[in-house]
Protein backbone atom coordinates (compact mmCIF):
# COMPACT_ATOMS: atom_id res chain seq x y z
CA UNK A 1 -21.07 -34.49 11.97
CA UNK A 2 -22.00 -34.13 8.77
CA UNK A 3 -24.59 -36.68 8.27
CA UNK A 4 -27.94 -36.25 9.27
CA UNK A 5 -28.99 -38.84 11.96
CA UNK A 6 -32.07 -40.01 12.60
CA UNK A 7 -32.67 -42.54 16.03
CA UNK A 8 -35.47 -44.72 16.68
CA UNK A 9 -35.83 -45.41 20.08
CA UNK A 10 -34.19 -42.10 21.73
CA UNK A 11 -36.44 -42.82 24.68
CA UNK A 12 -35.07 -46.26 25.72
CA UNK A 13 -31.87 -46.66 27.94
CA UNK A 14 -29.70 -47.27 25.34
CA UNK A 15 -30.90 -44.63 22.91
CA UNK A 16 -30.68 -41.66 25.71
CA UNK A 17 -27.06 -42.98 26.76
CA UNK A 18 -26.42 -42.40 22.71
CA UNK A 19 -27.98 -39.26 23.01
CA UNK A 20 -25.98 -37.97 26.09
CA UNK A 21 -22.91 -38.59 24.63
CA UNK A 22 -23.56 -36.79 21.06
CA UNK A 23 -24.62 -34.16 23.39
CA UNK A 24 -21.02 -34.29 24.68
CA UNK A 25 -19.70 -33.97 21.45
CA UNK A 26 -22.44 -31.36 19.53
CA UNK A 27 -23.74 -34.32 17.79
CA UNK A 28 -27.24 -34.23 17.47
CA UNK A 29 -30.25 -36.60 16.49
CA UNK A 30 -33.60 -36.34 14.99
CA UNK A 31 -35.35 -39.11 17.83
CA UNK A 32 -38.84 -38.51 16.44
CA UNK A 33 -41.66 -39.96 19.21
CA UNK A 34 -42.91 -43.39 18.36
CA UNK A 35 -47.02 -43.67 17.49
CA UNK A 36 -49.01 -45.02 20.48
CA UNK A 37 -48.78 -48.58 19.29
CA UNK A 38 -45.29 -48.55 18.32
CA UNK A 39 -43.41 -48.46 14.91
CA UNK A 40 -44.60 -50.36 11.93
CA UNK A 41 -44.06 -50.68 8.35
CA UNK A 42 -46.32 -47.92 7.64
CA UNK A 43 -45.52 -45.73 9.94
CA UNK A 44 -42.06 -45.85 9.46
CA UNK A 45 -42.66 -45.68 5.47
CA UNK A 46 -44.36 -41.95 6.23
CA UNK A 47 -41.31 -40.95 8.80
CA UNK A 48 -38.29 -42.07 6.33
CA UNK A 49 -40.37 -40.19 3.03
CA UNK A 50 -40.30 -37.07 4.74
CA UNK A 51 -37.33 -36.60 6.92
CA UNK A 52 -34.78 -38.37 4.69
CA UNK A 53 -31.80 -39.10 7.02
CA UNK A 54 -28.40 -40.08 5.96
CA UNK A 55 -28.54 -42.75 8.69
CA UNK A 56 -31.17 -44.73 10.36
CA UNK A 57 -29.96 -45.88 13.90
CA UNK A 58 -32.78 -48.52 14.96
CA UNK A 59 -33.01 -49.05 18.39
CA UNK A 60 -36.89 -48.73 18.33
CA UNK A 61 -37.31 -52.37 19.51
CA UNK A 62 -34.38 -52.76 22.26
CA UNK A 63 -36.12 -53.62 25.79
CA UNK A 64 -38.01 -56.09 23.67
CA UNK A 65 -34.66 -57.69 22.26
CA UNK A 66 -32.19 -57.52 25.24
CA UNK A 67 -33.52 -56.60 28.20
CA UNK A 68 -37.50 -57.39 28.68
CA UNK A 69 -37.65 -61.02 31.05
CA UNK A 70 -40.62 -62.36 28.73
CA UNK A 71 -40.62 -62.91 24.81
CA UNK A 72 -43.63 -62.45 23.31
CA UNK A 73 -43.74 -64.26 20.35
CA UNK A 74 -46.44 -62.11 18.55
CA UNK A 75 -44.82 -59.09 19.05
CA UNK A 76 -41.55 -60.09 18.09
CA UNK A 77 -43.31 -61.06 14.74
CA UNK A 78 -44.66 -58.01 14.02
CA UNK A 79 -41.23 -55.91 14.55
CA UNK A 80 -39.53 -58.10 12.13
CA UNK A 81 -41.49 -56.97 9.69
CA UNK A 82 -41.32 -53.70 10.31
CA UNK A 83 -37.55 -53.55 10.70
CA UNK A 84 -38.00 -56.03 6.92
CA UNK A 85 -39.48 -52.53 5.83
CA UNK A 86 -37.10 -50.55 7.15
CA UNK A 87 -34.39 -51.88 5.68
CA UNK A 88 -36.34 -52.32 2.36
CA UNK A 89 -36.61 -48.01 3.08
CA UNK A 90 -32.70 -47.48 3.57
CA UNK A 91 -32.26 -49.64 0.32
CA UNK A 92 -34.94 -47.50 -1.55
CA UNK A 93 -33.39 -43.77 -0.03
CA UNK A 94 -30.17 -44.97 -0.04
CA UNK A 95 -29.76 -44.58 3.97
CA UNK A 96 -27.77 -46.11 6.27
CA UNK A 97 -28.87 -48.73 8.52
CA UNK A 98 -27.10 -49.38 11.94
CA UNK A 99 -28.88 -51.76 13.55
CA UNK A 100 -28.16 -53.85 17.09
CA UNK A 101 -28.01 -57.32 17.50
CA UNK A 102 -26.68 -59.65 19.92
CA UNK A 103 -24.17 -62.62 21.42
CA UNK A 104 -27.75 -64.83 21.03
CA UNK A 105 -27.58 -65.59 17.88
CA UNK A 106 -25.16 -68.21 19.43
CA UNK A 107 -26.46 -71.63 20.90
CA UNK A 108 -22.72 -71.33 23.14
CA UNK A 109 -21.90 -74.62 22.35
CA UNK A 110 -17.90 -73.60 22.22
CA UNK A 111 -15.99 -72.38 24.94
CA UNK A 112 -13.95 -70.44 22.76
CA UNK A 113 -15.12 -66.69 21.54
CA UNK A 114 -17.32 -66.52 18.97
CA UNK A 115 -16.37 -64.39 15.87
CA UNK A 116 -18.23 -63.12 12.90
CA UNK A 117 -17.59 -65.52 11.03
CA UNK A 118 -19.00 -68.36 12.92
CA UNK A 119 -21.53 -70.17 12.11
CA UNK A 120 -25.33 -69.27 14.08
CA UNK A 121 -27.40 -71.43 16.25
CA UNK A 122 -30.28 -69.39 18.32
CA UNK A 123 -32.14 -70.95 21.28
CA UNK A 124 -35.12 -69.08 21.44
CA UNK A 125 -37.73 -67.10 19.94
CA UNK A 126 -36.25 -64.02 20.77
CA UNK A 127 -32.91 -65.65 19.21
CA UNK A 128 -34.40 -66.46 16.36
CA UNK A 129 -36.09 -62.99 15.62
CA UNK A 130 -33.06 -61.45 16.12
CA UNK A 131 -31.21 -63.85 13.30
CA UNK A 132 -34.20 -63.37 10.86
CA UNK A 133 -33.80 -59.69 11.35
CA UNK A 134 -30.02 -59.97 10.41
CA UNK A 135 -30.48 -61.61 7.62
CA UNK A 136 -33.26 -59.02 6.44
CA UNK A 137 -31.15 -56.33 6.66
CA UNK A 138 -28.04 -57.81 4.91
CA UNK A 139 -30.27 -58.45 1.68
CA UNK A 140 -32.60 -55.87 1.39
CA UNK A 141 -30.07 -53.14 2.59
CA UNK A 142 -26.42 -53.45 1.69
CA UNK A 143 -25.02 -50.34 3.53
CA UNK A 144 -25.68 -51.40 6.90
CA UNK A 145 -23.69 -52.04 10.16
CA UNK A 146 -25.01 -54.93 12.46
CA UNK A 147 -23.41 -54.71 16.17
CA UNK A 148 -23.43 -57.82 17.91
CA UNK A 149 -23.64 -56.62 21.81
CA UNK A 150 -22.39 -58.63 24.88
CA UNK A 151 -24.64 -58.63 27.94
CA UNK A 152 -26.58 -55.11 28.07
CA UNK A 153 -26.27 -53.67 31.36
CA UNK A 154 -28.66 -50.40 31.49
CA UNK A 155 -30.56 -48.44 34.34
CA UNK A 156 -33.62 -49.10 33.41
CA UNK A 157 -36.16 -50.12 36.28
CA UNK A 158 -37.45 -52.71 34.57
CA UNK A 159 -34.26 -54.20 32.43
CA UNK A 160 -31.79 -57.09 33.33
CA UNK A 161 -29.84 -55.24 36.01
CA UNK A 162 -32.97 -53.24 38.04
CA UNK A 163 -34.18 -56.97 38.17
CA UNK A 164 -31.23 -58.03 39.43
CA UNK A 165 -30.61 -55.01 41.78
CA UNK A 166 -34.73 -55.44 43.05
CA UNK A 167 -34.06 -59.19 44.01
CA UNK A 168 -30.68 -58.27 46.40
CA UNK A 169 -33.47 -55.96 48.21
CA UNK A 170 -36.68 -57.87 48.10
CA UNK A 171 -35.00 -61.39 48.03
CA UNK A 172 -33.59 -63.69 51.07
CA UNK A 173 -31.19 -65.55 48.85
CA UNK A 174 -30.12 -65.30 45.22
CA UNK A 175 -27.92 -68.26 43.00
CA UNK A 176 -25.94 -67.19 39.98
CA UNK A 177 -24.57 -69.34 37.39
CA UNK A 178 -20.76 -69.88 37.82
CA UNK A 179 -19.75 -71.94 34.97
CA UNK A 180 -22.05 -69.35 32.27
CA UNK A 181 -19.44 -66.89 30.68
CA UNK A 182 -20.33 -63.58 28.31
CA UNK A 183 -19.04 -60.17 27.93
CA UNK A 184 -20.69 -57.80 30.31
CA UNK A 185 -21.59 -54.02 28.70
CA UNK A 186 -22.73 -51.26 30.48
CA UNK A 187 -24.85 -49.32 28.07
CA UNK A 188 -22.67 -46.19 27.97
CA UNK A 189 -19.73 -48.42 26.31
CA UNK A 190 -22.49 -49.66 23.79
CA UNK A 191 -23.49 -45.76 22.97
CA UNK A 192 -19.62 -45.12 22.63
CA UNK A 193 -18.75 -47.98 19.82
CA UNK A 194 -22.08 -46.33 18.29
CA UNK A 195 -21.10 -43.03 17.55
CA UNK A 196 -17.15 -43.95 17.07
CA UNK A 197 -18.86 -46.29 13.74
CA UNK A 198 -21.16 -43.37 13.47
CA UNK A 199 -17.92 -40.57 12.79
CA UNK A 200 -16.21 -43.00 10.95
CA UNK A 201 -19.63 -43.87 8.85
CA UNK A 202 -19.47 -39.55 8.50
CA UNK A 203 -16.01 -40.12 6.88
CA UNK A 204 -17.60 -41.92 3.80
CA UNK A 205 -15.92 -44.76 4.72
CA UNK A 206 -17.84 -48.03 3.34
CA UNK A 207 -17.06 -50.26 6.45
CA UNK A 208 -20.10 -52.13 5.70
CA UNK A 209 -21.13 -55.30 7.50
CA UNK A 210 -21.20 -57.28 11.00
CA UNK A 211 -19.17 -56.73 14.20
CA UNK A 212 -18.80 -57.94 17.26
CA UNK A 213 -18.65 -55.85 21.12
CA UNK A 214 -18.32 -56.46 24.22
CA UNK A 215 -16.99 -55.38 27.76
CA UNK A 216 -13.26 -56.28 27.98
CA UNK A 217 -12.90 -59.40 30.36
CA UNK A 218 -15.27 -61.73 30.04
CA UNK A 219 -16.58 -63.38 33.21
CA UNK A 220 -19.56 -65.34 34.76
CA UNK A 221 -23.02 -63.88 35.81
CA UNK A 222 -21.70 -64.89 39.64
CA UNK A 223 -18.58 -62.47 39.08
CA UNK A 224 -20.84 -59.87 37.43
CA UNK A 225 -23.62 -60.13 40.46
CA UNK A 226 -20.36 -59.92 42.94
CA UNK A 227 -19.20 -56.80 41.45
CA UNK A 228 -22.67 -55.47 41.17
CA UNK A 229 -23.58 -55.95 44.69
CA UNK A 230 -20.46 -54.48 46.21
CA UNK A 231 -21.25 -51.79 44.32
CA UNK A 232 -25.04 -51.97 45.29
CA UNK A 233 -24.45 -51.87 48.93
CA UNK A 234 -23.04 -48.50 49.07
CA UNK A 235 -26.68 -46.53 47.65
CA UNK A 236 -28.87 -49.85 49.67
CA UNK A 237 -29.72 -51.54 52.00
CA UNK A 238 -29.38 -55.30 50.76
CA UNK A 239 -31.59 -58.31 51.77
CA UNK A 240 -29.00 -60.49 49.82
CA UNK A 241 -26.04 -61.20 52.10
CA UNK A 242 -24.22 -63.78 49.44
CA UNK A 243 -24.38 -65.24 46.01
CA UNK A 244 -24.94 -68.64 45.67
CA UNK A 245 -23.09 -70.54 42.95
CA UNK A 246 -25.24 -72.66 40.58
CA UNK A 247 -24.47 -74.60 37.28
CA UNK A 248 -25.50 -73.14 34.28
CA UNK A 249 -27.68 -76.37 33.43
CA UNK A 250 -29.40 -75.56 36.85
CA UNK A 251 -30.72 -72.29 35.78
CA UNK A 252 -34.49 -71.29 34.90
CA UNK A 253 -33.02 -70.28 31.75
CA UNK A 254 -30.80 -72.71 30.92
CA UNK A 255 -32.72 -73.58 27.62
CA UNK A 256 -33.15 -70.43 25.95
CA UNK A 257 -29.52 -68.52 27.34
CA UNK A 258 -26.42 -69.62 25.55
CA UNK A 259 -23.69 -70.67 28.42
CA UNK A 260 -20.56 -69.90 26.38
CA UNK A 261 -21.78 -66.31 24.52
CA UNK A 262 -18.29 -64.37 24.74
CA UNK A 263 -17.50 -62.37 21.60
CA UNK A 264 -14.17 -61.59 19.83
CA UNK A 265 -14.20 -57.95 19.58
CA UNK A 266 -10.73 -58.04 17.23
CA UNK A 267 -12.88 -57.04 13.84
CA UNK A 268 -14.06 -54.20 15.01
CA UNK A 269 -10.70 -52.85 16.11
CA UNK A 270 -8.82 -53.30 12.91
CA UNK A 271 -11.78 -51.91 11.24
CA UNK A 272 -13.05 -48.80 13.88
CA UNK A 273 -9.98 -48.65 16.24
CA UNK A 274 -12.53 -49.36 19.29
CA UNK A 275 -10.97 -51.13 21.86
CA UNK A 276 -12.96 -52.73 24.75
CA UNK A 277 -13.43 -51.17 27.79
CA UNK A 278 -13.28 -53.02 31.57
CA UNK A 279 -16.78 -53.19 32.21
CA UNK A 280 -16.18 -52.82 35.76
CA UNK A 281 -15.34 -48.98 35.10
CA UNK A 282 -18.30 -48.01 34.00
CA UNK A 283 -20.12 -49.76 37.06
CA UNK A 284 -19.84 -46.96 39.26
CA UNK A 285 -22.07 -44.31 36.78
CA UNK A 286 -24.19 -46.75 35.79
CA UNK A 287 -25.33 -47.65 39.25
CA UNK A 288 -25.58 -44.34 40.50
CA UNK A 289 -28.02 -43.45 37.68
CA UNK A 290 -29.71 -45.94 38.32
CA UNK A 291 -30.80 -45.32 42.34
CA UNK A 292 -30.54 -41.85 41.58
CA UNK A 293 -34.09 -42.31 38.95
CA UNK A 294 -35.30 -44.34 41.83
């Protein structure tokens, strides 16, 4: 690898899944520690002036984003701006920006994938920020690459899945939403479609703009929890003996989480080669991680 790469957020699950795989390959990143309170715009105006990276992979902000149960409103505010400055940085230095975004930005009103060129609807809060912060970084930094992500699965204790995996112990019954469809992605498949754009980003190819991943098959949260709890059983003891079905309408989150969010992945494999990967493979790893950290 040529370029020089420079990660925010090398701590988080999906940044040290990026990291173990460059590893793999001898590609290395400069993951410099975040201050106490987190990036901002002035911070990260003193870290981009002296390090001067080809590329700026920003995942400084993910828990917050796609995995974290609560949205703080606030807080979602104030790293908007700072990615605002970022990109305004990348512009300025002429970096690259790869940044992550998400299936979200989708109210999944259609029950057909959604592509990159359709039109945007968020929900939420969290939604929203993540629309506003697409939008930044297409004006104020034209060489950028904006991944729209499927349903993050990670091994984080505190994400969507260690959630999940603490209810099946803790829990004497659990519903899932049966009629709610998406495309499941274990983090390592996110850190691979990283670092293939990365290599071809080192080949000076301009393949600027907005793509869409996600786990090959899409399915329901039900299916998901299914596979997840077979899987479950064979590092735990579960409390959960079955999944109960529920309507998507019937959820807690049925407001804020689109019910159709599955994403055509076909631009990004004219454009990168990547093909989606069966999200049940990667299962296995990702589970055993994630007990073995426990």
């Amino acid at each position: 690898m040529r370029m020089r790469l420079m990660l925010l957020g090398g701590g988080n699950a999906l940044g040290q899944a990026l990291i173990r795989l460059g590893a793999e390959e001898d590609i290395g990143f400069l993951a410099p520690r975040p201050p106490a309170e987190g990036w901002d715009a002035p911070s990260l105006t003193e870290l981009l002036d002296v390090n001067r990276p080809d590329v700026v992979i920003n995942l400084a902000y993910y828990y917050d984003w796609f995995q974290s149960g609560q949205v703080d409103e606030a807080l979602l505010s104030r790293q908007e701006r700072a990615v605002e400055r970022l990109a305004e940085l990348c512009q300025h230095h002429q970096f690259a920006l790869l940044q992550p975004s998400s299936y979200r930005v989708f109210d999944g009103a259609r029950t057909t994938a959604y592509s990159e060129k359709d039109e945007v609807a968020p929900l939420d809060a969290r939604s929203r920020a993540l629309w506003r912060t697409e939008q930044s970084v297409r004006t104020l930094c034209p060489k950028h690459v904006l991944l729209r992500f499927g349903w993050l699965l990670d091994d984080s204790k505190d994400g969507l899945l260690g959630r999940f995996l603490h209810r099946l112990e803790t829990c004497e019954s659990l519903s899932l939403a049966d009629d709610r469809r998406g495309n499941p992605t274990p983090v390592d498949d996110a850190a691979r479609v990283m670092l293939a754009v990365l290599k071809q980003l080192d080949c000076q190819a301009p393949l600027w703009g907005t793509y869409h991943y996600g786990g090959h098959e899409a399915s329901t949260p039900l299916v998901v929890g299914q596979a997840l709890m077979a899987e479950a059983a064979q590092h735990r003891r579960l409390r959960v003996e079955t999944l109960t079905p529920i309507a998507h309408a019937d959820c807690p989150d049925a407001a804020d989480e689109p019910q159709h969010g599955v994403l055509a992945c076909k631009k990004i494999f004219n454009t990168f080669g990547i093909k989606p990967r069966a999200w049940r493979a990667g299962l296995p790893a990702l589970l055993e991680r994630y007990y073995r950290h426990g």
